[in-house]
C-alpha atoms as a PDB file:
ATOM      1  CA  UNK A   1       0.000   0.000   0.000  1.00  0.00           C
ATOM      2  CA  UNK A   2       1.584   3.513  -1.085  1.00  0.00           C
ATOM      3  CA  UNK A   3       0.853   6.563   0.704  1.00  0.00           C
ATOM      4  CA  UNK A   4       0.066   9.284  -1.938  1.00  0.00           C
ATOM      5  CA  UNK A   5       0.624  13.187  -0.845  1.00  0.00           C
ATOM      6  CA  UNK A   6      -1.508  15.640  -2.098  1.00  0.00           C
ATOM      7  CA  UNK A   7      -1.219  19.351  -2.211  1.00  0.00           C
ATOM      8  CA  UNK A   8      -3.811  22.551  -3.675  1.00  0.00           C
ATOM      9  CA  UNK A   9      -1.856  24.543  -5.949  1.00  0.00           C
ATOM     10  CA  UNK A  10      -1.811  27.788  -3.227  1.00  0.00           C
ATOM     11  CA  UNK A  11       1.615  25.825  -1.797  1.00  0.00           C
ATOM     12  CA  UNK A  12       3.231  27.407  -4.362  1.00  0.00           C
ATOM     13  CA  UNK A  13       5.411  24.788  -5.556  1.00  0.00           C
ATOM     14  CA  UNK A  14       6.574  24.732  -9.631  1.00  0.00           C
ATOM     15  CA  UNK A  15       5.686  21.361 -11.855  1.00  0.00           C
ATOM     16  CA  UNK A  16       9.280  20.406 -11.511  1.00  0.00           C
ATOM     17  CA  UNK A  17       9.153  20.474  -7.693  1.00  0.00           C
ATOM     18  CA  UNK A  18       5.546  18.664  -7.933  1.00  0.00           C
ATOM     19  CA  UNK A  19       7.179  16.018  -9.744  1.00  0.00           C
ATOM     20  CA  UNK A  20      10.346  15.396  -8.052  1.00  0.00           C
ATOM     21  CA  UNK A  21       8.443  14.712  -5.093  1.00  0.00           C
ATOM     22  CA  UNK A  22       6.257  12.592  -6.512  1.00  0.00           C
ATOM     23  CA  UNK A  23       2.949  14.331  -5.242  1.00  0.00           C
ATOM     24  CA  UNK A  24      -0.460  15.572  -6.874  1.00  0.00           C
ATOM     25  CA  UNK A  25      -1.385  19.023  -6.905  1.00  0.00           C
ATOM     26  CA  UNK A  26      -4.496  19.752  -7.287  1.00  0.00           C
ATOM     27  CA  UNK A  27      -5.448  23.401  -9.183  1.00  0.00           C
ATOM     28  CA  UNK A  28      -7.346  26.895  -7.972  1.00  0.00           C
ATOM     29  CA  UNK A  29      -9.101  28.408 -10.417  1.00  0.00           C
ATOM     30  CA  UNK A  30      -8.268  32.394 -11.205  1.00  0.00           C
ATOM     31  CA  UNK A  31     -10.674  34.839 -12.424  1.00  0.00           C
ATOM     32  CA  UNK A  32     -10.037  38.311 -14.167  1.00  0.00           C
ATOM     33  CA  UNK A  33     -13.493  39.326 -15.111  1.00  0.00           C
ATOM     34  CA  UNK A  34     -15.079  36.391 -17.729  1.00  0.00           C
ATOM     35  CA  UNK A  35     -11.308  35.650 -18.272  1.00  0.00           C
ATOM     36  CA  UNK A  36     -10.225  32.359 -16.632  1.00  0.00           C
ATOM     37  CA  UNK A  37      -7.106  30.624 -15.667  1.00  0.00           C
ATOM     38  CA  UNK A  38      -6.064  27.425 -13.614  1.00  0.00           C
ATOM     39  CA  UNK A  39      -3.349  28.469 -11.315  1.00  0.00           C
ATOM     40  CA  UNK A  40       0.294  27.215 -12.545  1.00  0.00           C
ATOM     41  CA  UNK A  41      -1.038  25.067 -15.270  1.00  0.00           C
ATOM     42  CA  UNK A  42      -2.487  27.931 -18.346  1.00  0.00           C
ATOM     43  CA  UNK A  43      -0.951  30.905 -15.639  1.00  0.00           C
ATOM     44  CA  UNK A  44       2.289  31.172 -14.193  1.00  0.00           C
ATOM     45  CA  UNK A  45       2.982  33.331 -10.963  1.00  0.00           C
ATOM     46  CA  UNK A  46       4.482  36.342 -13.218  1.00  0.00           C
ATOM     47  CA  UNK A  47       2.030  35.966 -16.008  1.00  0.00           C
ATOM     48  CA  UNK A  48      -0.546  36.189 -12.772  1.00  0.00           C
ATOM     49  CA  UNK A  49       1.478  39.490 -11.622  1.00  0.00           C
ATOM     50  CA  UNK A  50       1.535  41.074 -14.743  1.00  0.00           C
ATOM     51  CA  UNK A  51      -1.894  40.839 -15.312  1.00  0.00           C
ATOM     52  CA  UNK A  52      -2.656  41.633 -11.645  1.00  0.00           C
ATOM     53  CA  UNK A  53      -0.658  45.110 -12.455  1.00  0.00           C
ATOM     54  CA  UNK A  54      -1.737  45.827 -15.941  1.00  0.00           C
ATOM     55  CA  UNK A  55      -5.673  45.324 -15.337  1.00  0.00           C
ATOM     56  CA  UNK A  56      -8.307  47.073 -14.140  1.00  0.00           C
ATOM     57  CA  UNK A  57     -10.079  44.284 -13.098  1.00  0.00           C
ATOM     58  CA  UNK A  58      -9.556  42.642  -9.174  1.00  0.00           C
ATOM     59  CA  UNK A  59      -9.091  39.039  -9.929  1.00  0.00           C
ATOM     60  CA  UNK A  60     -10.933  36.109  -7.499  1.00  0.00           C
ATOM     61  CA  UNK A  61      -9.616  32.422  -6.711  1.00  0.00           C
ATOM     62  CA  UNK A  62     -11.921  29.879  -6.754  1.00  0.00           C
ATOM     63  CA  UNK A  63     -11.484  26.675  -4.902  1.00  0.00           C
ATOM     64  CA  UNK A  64     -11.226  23.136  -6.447  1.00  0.00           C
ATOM     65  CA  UNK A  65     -14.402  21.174  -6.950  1.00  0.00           C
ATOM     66  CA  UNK A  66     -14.878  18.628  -4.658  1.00  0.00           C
ATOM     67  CA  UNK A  67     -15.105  16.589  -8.027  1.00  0.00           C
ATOM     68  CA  UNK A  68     -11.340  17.468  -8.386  1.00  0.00           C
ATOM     69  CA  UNK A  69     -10.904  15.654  -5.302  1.00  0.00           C
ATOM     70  CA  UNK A  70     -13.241  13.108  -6.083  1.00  0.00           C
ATOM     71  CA  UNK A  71     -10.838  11.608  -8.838  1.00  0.00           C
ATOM     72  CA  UNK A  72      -7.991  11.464  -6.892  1.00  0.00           C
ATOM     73  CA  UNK A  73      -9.741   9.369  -4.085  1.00  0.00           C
ATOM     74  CA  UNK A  74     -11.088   7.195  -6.221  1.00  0.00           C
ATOM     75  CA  UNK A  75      -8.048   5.960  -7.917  1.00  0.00           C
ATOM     76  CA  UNK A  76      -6.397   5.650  -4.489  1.00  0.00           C
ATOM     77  CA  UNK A  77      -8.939   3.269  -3.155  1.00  0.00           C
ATOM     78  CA  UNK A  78      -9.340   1.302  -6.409  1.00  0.00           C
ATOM     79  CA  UNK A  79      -5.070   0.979  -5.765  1.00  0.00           C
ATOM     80  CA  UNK A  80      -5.705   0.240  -1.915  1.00  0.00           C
ATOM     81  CA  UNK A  81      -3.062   3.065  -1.362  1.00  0.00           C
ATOM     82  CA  UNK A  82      -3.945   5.721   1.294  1.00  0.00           C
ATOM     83  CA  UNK A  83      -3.891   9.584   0.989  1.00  0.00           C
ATOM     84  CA  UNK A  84      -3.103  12.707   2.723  1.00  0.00           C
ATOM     85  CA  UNK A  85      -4.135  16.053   1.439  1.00  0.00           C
ATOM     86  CA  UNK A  86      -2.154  18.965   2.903  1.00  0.00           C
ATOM     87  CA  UNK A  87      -4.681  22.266   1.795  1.00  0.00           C
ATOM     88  CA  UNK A  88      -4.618  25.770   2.521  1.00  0.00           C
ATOM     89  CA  UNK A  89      -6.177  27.377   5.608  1.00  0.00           C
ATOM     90  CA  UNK A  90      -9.763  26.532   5.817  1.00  0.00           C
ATOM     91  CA  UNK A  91     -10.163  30.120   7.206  1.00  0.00           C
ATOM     92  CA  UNK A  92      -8.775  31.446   3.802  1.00  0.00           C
ATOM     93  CA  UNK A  93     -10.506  28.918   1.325  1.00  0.00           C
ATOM     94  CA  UNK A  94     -13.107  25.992   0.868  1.00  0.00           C
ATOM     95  CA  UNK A  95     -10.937  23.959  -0.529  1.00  0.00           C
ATOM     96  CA  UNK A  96     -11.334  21.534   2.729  1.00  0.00           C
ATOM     97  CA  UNK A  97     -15.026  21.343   2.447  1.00  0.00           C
ATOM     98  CA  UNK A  98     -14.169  20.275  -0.977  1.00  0.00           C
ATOM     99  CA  UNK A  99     -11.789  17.224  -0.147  1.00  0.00           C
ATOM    100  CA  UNK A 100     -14.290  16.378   2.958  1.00  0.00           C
ATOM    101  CA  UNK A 101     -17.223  15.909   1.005  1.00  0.00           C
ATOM    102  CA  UNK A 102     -15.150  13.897  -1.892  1.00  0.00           C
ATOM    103  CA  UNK A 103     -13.890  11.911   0.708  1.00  0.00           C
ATOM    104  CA  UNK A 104     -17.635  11.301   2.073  1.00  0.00           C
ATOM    105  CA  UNK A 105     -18.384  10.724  -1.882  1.00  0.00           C
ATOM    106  CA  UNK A 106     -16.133   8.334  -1.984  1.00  0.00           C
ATOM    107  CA  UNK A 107     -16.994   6.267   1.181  1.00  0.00           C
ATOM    108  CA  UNK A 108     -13.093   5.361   2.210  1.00  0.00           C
ATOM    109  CA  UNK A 109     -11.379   5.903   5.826  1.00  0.00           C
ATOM    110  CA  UNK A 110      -7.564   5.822   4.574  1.00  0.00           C
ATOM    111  CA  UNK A 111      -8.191   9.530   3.722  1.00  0.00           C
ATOM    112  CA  UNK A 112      -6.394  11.979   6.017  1.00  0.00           C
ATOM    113  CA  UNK A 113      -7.210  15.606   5.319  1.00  0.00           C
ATOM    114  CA  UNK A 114      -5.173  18.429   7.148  1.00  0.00           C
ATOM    115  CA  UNK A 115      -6.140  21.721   7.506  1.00  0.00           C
ATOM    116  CA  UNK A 116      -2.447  23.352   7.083  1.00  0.00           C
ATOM    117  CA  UNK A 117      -3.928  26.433   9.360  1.00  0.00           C
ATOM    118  CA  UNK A 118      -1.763  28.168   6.647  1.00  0.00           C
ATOM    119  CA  UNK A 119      -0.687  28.934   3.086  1.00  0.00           C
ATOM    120  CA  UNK A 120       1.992  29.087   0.116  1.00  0.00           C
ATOM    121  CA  UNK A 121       5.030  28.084   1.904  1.00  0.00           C
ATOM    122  CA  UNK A 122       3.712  27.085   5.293  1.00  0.00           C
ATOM    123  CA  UNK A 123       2.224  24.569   3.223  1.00  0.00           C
ATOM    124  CA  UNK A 124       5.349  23.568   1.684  1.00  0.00           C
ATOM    125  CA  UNK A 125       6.803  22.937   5.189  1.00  0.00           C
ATOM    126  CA  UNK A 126       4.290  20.412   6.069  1.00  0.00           C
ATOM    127  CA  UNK A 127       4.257  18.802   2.442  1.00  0.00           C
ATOM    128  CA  UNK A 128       7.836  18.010   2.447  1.00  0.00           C
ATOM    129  CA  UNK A 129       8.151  16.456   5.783  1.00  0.00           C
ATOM    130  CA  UNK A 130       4.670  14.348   4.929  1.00  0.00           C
ATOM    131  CA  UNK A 131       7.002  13.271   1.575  1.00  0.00           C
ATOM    132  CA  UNK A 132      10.256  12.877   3.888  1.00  0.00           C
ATOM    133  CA  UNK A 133       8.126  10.685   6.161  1.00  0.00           C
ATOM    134  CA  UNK A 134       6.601   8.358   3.078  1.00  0.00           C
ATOM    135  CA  UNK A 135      10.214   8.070   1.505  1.00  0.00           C
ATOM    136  CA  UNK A 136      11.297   6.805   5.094  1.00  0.00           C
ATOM    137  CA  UNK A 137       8.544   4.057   5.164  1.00  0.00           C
ATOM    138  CA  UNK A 138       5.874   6.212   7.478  1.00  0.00           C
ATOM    139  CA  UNK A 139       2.044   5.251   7.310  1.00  0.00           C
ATOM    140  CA  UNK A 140      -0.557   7.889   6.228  1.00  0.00           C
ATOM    141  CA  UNK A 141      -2.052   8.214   9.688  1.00  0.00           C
ATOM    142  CA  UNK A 142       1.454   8.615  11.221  1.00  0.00           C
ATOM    143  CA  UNK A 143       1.976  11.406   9.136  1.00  0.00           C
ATOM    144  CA  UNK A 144      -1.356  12.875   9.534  1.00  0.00           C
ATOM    145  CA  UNK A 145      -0.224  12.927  13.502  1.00  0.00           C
ATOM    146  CA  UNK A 146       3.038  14.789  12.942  1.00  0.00           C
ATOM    147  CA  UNK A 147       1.844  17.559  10.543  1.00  0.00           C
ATOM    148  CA  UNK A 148      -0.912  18.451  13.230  1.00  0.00           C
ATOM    149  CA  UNK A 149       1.740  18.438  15.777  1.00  0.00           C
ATOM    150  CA  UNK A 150       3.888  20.718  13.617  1.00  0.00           C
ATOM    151  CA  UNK A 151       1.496  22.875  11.950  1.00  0.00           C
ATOM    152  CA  UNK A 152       0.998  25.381  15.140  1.00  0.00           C
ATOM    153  CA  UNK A 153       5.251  25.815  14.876  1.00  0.00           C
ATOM    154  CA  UNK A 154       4.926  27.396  11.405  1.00  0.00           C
ATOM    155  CA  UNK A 155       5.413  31.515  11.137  1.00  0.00           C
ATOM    156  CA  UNK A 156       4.411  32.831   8.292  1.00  0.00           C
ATOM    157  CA  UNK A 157       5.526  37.361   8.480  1.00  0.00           C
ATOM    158  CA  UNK A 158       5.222  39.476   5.298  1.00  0.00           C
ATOM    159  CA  UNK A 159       5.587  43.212   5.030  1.00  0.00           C
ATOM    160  CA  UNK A 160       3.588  45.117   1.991  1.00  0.00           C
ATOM    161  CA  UNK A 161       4.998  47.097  -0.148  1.00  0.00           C
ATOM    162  CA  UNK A 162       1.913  48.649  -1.537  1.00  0.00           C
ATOM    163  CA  UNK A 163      -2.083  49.295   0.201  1.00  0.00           C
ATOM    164  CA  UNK A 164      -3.238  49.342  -3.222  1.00  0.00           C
ATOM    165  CA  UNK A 165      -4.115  45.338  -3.300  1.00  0.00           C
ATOM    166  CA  UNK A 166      -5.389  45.496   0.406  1.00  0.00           C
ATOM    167  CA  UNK A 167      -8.035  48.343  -0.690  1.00  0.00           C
ATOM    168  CA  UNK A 168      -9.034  46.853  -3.828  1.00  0.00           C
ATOM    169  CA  UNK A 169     -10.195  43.623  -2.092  1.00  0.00           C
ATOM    170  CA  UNK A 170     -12.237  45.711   0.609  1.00  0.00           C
ATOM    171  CA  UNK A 171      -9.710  45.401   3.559  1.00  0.00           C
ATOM    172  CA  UNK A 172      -8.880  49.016   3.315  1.00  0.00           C
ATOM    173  CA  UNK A 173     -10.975  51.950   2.459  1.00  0.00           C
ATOM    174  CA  UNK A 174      -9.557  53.975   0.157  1.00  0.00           C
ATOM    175  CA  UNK A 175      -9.069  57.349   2.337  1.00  0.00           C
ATOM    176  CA  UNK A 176      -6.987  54.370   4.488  1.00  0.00           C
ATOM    177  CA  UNK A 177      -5.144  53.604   1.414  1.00  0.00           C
ATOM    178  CA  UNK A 178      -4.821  57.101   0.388  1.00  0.00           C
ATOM    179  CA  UNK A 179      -2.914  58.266   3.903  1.00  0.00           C
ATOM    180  CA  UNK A 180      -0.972  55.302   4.246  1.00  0.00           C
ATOM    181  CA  UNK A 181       0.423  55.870   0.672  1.00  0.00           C
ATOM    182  CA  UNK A 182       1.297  59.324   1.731  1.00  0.00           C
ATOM    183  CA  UNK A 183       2.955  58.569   4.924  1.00  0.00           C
ATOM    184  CA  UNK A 184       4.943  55.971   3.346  1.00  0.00           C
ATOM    185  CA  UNK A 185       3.255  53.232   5.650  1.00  0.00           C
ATOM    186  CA  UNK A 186       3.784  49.392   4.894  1.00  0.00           C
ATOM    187  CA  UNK A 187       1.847  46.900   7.017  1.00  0.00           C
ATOM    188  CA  UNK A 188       2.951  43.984   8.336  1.00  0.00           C
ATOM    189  CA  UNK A 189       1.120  40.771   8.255  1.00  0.00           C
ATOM    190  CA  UNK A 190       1.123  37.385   9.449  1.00  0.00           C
ATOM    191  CA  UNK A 191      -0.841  33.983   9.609  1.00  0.00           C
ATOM    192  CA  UNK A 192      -2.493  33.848  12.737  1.00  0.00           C
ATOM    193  CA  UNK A 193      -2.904  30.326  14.951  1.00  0.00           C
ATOM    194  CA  UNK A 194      -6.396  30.054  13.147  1.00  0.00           C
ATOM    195  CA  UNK A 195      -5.503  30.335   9.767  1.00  0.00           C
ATOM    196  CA  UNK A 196      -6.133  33.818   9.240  1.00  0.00           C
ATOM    197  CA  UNK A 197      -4.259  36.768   7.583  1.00  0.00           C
ATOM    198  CA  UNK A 198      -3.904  39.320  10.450  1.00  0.00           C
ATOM    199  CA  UNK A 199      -1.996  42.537  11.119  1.00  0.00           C
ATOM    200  CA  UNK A 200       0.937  42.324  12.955  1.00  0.00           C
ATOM    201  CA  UNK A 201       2.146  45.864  12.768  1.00  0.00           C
ATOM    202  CA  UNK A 202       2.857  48.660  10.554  1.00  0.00           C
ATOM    203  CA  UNK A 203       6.207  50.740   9.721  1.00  0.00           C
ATOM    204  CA  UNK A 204       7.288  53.588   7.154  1.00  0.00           C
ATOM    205  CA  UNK A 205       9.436  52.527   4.517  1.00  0.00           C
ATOM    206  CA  UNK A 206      10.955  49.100   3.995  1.00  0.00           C
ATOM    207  CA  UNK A 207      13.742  49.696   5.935  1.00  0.00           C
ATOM    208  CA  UNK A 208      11.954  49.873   9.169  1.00  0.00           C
ATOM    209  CA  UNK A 209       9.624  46.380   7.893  1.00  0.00           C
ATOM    210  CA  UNK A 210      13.196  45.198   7.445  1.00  0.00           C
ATOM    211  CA  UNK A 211      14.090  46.162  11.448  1.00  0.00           C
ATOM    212  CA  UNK A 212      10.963  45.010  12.812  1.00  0.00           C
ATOM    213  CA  UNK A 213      10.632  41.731  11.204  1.00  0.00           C
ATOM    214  CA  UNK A 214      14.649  41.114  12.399  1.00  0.00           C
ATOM    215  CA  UNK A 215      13.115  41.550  15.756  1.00  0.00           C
ATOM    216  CA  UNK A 216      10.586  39.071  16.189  1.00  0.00           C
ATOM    217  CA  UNK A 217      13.555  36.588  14.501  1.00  0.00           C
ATOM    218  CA  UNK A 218      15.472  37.430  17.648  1.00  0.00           C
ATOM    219  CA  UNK A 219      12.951  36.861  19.867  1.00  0.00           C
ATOM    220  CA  UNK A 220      11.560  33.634  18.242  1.00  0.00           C
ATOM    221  CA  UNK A 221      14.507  31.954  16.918  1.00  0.00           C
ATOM    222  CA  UNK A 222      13.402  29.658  14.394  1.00  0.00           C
ATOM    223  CA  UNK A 223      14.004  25.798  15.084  1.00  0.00           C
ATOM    224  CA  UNK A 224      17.413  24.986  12.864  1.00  0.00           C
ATOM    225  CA  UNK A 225      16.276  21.842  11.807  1.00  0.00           C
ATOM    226  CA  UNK A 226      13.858  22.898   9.756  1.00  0.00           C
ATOM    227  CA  UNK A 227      14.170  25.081   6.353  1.00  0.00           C
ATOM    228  CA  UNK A 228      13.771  28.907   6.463  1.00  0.00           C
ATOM    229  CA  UNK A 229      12.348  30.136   3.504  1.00  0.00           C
ATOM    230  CA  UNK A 230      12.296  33.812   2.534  1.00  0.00           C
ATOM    231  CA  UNK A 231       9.369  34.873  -0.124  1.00  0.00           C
ATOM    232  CA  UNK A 232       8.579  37.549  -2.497  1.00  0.00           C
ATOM    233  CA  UNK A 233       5.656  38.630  -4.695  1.00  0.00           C
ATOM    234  CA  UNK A 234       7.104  39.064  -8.186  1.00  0.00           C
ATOM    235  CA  UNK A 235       9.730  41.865  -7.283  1.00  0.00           C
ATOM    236  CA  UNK A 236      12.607  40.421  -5.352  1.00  0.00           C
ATOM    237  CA  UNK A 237      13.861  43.530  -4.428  1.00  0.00           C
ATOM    238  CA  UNK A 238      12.252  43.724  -1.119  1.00  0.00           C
ATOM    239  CA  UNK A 239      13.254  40.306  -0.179  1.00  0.00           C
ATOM    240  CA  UNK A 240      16.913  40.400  -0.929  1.00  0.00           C
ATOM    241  CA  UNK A 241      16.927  44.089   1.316  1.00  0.00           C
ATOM    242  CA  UNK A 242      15.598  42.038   3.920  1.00  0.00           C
ATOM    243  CA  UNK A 243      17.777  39.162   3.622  1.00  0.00           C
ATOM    244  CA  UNK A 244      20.890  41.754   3.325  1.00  0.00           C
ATOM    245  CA  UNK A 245      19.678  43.469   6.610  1.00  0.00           C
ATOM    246  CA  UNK A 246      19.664  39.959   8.733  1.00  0.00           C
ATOM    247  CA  UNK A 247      23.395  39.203   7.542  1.00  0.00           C
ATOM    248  CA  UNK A 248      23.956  42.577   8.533  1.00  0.00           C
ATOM    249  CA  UNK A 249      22.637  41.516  12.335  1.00  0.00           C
ATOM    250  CA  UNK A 250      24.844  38.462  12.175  1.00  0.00           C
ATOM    251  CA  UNK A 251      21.768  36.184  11.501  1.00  0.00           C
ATOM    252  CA  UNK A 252      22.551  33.358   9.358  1.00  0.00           C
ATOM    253  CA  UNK A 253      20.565  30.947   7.495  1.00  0.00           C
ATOM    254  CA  UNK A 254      22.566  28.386   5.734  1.00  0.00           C
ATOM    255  CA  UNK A 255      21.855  28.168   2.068  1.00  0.00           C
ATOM    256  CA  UNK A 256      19.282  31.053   1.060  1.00  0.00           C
ATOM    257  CA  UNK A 257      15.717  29.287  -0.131  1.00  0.00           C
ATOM    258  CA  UNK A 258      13.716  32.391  -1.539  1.00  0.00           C
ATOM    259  CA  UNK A 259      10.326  31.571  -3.305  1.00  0.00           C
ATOM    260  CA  UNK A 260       7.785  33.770  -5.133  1.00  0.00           C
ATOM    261  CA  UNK A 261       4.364  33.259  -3.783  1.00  0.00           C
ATOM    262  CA  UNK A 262       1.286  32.485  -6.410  1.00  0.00           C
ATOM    263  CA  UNK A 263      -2.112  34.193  -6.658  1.00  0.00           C
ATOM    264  CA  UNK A 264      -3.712  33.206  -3.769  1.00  0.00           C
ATOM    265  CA  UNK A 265      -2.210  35.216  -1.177  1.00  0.00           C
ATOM    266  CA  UNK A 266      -0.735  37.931  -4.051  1.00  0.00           C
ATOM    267  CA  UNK A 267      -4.060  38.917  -4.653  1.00  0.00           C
ATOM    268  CA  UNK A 268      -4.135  40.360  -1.583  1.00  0.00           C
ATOM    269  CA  UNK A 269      -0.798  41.663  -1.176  1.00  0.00           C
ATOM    270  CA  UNK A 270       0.371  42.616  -3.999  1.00  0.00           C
ATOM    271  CA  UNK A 271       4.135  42.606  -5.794  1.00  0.00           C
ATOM    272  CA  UNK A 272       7.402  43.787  -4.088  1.00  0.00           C
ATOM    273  CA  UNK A 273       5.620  42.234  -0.653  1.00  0.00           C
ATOM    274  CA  UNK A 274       8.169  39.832   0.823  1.00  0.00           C
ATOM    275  CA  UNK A 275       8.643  38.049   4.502  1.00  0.00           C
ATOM    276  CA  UNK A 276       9.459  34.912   6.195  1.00  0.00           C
ATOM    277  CA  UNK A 277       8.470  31.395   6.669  1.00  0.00           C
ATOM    278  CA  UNK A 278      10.008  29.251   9.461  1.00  0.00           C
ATOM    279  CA  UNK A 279       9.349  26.311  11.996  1.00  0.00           C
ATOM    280  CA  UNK A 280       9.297  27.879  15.695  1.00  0.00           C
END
């Protein structure tokens, strides 16, 4: 019996990564007006960007069917192989009504569905220690078990380098939008314990993002046997300030993992936002 690893396309992995790890990801559907795309497969994360930039119209994300789902099961029962689906935030999506109700559909127990409480790469940190586990011979429940007991470990801090994407999808009025852009002020965000996109804080300029978000490294070292990952929305620029700023503390990382994030959470944030993703 095989234990198959599935993922929703808001970890923000590439095909190449998909593949290597020998997992299924399963697609969110994008919107610009009547215009629609299916999230890494006829859109890439820059394509996404640029149109996100050039357009007048807000785009929306659309969760999987639970019919997407549906297939998936069914081929792992009719292979007796077992499955766990690692999905974004159920705060932040439906996607894990979706899975539940294929799994229901489908009428078979060896399904384990995790709410990853989080998104883009916090799901990538749970996804590649469920794929480290299989490789090393681990059943799907055991896995199941140790994602829940790591997801409440994963940080998730982004600073904003524009309002402009927080207004347009009604989180900011646009007098809010319009001062803040004046007084130069970039919010910081973060995924909260329940899934949620929150704000952590605000600053002016990136510099000060840069200083704050050094801070709560200091005083939440992250756990060294895990990755750190450092992301970006489009522009790097922002991220590789911030990463330049940490060396400049004396904090260290090992190898440097930086990732764009996809249209899920770029909606929202727009480009040149950038943070980072760790295991507490």
């Amino acid at each position: 019996m095989a234990v198959r690893i599935i993922v929703d396309s808001t970890a923000d992995y590439s095909a190449a990564e998909i593949e290597k790890r020998q997992m299924t990801c399963i697609p969110m559907t994008i919107a610009f007006g009547e215009e629609q795309y299916t999230d890494g497969v006829d859109l890439s994360k820059d394509e996404f960007f640029e149109k996100l930039i050039g357009e007048d119209v807000f785009p929306k994300t659309s969760q999987p069917s639970p019919a997407a789902f549906e297939e998936y099961f069914k081929e792992a029962k009719e292979a007796g192989d077992s499955v766990v689906a690692i999905l974004i935030s159920g705060a932040l999506s439906g996607t894990i009504q979706s899975a539940n109700l294929a799994k229901k559909l489908v009428e078979y127990e060896d399904i384990f569905i995790v709410d990853s409480k989080s998104a883009t790469l916090g799901i990538r940190m749970l996804a590649d220690r469920a794929v480290r586990m299989r490789d090393q011979g681990a059943g799907a429940a055991e896995i199941a078990e140790e994602l829940e007991a790591l997801k409440p470990r994963i940080r998730i801090y982004a600073g904003l380098d524009t309002l402009e994407y927080l207004q347009k999808g009604g989180r900011l009025s646009k007098a809010e939008a319009m001062i803040g852009k004046l007084a130069n002020i970039k919010p910081i965000i973060r995924v909260s314990e329940a899934g949620e996109v929150v704000m952590h804080g605000k600053q002016r300029g990136v510099k000060q993002v840069c200083k704050q978000l050094g801070k709560i490294l200091e005083e939440e070292a992250p756990d060294r046997n895990y990755p750190v990952y450092f992301l970006y929305a489009y522009d790097k620029k922002n991220c590789i300030s911030f990463i330049q700023s940490l060396q400049k503390k004396g904090m260290e990382f090992g190898e440097v993992k930086t990732r764009g994030i996809g249209p899920t959470i770029g909606t929202h944030i727009g480009p040149g936002a950038f943070g980072i993703v760790y295991i507490k």
